[in-house]
PDB file of N, CA and C in Angstrom:
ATOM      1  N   UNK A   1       5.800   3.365 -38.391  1.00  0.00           N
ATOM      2  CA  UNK A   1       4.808   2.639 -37.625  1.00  0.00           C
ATOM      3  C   UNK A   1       4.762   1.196 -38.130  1.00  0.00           C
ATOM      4  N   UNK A   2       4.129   0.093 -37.528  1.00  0.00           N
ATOM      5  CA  UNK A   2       4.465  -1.476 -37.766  1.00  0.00           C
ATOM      6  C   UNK A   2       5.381  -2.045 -37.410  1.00  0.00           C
ATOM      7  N   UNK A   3       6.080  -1.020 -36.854  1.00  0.00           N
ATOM      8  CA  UNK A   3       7.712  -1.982 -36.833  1.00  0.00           C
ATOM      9  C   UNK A   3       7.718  -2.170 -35.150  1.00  0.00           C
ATOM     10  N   UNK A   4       7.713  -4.135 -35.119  1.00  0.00           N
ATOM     11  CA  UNK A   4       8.107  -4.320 -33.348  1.00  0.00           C
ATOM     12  C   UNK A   4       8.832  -3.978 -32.945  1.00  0.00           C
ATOM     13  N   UNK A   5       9.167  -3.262 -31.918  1.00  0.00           N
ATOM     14  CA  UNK A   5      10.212  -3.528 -31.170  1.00  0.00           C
ATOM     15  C   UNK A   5       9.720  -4.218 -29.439  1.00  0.00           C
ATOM     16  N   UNK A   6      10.657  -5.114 -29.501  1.00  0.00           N
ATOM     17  CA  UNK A   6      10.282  -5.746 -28.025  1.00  0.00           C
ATOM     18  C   UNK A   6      10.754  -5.387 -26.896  1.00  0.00           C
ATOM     19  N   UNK A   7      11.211  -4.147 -27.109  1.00  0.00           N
ATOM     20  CA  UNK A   7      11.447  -3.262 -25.498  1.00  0.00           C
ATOM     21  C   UNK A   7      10.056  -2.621 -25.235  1.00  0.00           C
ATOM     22  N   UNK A   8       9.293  -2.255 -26.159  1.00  0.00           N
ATOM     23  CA  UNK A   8       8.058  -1.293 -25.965  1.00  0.00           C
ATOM     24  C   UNK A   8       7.433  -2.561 -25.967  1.00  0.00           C
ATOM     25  N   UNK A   9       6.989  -3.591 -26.494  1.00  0.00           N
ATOM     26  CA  UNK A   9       5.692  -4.506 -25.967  1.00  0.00           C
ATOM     27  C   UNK A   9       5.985  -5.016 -25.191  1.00  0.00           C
ATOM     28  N   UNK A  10       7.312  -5.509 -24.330  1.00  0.00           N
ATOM     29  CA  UNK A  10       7.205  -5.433 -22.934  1.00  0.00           C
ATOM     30  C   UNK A  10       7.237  -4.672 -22.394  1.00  0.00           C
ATOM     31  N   UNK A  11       7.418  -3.665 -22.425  1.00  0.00           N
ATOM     32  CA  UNK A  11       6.989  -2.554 -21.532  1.00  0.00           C
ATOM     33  C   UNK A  11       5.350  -2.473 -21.125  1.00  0.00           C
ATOM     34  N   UNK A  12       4.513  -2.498 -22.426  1.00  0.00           N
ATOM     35  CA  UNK A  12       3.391  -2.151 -22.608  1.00  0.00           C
ATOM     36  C   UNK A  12       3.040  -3.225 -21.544  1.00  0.00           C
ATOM     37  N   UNK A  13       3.103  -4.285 -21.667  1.00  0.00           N
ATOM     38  CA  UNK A  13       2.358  -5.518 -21.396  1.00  0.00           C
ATOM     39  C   UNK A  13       2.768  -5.595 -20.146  1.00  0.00           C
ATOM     40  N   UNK A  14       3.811  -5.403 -19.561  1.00  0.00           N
ATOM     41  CA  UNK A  14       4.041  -5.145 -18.067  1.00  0.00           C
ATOM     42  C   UNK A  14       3.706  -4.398 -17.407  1.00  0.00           C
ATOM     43  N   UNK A  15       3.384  -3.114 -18.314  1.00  0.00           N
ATOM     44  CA  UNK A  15       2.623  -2.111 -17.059  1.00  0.00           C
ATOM     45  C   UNK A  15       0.920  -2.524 -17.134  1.00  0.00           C
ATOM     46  N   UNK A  16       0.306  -3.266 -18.332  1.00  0.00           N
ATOM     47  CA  UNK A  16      -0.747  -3.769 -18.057  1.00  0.00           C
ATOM     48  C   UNK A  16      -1.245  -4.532 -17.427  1.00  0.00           C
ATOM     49  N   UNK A  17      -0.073  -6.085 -17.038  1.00  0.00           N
ATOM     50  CA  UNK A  17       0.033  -6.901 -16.221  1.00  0.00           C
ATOM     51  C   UNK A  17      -0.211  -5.796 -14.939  1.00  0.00           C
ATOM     52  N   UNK A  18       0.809  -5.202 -14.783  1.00  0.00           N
ATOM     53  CA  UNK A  18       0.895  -4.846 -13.043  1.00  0.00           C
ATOM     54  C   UNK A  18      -0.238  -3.784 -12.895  1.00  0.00           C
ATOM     55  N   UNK A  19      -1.066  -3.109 -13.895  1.00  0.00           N
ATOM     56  CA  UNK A  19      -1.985  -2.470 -13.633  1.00  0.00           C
ATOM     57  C   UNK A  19      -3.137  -3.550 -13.612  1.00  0.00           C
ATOM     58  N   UNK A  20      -3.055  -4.606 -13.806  1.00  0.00           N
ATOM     59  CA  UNK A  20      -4.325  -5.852 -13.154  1.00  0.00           C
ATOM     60  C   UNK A  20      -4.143  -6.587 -12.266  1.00  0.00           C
ATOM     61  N   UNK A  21      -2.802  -6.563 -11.672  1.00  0.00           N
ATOM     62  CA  UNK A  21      -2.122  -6.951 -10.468  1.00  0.00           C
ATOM     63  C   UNK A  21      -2.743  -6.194  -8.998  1.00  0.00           C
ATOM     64  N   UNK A  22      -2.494  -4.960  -9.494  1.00  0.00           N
ATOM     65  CA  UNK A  22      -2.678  -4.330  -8.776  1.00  0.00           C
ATOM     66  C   UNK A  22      -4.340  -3.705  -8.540  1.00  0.00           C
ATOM     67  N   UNK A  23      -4.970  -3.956  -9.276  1.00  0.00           N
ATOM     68  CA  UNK A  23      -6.381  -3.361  -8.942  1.00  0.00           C
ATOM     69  C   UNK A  23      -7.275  -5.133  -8.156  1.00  0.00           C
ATOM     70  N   UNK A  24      -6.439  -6.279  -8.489  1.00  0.00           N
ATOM     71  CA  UNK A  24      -6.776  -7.517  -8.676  1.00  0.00           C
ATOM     72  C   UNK A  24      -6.290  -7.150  -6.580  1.00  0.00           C
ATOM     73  N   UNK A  25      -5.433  -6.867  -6.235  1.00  0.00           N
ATOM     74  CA  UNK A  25      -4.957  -6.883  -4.831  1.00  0.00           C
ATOM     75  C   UNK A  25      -5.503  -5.698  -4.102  1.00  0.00           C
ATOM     76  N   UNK A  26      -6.029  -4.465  -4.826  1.00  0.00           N
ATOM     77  CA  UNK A  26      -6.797  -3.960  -3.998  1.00  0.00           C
ATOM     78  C   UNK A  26      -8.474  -4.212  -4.162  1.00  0.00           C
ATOM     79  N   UNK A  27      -8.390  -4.865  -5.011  1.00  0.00           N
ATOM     80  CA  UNK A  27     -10.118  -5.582  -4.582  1.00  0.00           C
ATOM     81  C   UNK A  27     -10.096  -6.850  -3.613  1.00  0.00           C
ATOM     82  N   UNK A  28      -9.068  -7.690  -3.568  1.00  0.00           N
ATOM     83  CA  UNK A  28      -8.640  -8.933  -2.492  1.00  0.00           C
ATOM     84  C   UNK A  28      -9.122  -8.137  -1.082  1.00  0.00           C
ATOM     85  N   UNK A  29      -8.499  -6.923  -1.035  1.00  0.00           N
ATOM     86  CA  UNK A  29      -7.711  -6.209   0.398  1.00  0.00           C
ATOM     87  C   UNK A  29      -9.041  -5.088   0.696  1.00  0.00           C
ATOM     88  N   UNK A  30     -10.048  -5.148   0.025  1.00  0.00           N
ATOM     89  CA  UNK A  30     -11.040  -4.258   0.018  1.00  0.00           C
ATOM     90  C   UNK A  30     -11.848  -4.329   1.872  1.00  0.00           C
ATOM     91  N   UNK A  31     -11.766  -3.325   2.097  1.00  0.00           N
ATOM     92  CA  UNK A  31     -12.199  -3.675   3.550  1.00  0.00           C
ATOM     93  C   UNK A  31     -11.955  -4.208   4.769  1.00  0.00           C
ATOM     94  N   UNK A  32     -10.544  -4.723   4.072  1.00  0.00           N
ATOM     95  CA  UNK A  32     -10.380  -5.715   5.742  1.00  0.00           C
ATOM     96  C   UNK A  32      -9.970  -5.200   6.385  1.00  0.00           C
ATOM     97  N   UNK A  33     -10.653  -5.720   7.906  1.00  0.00           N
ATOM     98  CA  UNK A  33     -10.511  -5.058   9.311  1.00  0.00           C
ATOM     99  C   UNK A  33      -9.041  -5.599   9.591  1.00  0.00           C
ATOM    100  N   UNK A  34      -7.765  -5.564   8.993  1.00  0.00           N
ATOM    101  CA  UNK A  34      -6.325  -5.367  10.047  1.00  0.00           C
ATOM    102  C   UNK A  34      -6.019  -4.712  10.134  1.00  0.00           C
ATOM    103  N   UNK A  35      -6.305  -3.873  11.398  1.00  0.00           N
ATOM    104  CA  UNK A  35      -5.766  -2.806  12.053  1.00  0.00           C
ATOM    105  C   UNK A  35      -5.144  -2.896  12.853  1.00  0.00           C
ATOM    106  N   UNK A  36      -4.322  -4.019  13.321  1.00  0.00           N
ATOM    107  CA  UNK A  36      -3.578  -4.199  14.559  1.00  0.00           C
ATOM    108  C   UNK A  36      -2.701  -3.394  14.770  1.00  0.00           C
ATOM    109  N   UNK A  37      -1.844  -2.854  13.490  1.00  0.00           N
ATOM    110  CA  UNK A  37      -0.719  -2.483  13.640  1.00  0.00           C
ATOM    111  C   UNK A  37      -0.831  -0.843  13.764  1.00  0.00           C
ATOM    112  N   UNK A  38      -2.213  -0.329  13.155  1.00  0.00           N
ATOM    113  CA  UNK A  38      -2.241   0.689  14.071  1.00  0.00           C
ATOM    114  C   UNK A  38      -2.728   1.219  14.879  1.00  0.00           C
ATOM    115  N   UNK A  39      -3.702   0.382  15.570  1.00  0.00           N
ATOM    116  CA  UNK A  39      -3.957   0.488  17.294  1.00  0.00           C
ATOM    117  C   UNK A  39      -3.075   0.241  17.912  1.00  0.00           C
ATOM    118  N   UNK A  40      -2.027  -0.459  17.801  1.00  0.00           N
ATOM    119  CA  UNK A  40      -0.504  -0.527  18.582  1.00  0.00           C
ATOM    120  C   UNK A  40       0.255   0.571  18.272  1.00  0.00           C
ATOM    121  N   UNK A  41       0.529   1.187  16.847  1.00  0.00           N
ATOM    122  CA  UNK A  41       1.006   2.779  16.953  1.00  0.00           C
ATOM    123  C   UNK A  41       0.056   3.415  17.830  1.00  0.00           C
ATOM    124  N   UNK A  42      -1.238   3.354  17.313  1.00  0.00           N
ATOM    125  CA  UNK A  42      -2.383   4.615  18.082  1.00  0.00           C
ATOM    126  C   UNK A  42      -1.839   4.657  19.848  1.00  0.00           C
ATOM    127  N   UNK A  43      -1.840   3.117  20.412  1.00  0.00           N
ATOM    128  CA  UNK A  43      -1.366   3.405  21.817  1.00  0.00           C
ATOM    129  C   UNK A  43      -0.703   3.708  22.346  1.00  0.00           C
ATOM    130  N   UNK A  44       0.567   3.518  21.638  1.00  0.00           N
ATOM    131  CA  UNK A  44       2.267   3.700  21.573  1.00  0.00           C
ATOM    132  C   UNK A  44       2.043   5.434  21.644  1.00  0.00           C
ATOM    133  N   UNK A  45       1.546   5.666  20.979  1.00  0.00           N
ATOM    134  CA  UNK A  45       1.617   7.458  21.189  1.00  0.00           C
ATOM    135  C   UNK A  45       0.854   7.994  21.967  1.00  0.00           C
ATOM    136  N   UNK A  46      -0.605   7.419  22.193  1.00  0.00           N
ATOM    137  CA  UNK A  46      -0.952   7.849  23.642  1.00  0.00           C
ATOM    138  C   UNK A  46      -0.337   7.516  24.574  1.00  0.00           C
ATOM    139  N   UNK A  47       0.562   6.511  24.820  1.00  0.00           N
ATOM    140  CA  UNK A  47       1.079   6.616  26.247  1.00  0.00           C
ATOM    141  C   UNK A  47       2.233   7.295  25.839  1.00  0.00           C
ATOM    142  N   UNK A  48       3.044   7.686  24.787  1.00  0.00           N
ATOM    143  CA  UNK A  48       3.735   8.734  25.081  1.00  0.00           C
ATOM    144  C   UNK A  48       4.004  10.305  25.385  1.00  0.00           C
ATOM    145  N   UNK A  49       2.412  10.957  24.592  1.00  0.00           N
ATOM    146  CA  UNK A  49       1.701  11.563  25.388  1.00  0.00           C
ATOM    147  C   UNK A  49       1.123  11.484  26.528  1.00  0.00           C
ATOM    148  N   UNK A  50       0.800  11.202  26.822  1.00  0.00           N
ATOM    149  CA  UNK A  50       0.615  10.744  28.302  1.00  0.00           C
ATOM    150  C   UNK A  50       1.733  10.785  29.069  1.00  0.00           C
ATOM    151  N   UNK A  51       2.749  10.307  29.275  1.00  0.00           N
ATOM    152  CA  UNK A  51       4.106  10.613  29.714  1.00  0.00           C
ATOM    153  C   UNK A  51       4.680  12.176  29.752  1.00  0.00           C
ATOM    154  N   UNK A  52       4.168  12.898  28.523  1.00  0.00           N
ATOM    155  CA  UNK A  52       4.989  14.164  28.250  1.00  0.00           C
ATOM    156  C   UNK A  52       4.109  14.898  28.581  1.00  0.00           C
ATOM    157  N   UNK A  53       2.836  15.082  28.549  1.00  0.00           N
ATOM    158  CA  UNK A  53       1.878  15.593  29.475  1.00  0.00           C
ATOM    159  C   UNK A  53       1.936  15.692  31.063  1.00  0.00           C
ATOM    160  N   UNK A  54       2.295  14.302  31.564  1.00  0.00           N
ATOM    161  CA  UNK A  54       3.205  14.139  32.918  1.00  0.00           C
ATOM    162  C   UNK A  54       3.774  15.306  33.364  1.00  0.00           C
ATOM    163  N   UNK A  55       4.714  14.842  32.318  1.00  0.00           N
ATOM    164  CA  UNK A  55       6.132  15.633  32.804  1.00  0.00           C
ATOM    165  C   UNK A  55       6.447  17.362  32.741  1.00  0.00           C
ATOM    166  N   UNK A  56       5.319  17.869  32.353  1.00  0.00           N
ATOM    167  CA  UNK A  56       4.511  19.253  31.967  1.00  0.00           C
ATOM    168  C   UNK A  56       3.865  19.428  33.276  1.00  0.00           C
TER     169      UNK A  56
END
């Protein structure tokens, strides 16, 4: 024990970085209303239901 090695404190320190990265971008992203992209799936599949229902 004591002895650096600098593969493990970057390691350490990078997964700490990206574990404050990442809680730092889902508090940014907390709530926001963009949903565009899936009310354009959501419709995209009702009208393709809709079509195959048709065709039934």
């Amino acid at each position: 024990m004591g002895v650096f090695d600098f593969g493990v404190g970057a390691a350490f320190w990078l997964t700490v970085f990206s574990m404050l990265l990442c809680v730092g971008y889902g508090a940014w992203r907390w709530n926001k209303d963009d949903d565009t992209a899936v009310d354009v799936a959501l419709q995209s599949w009702a009208s393709e239901e809709d079509a195959i229902e048709g065709d039934l």
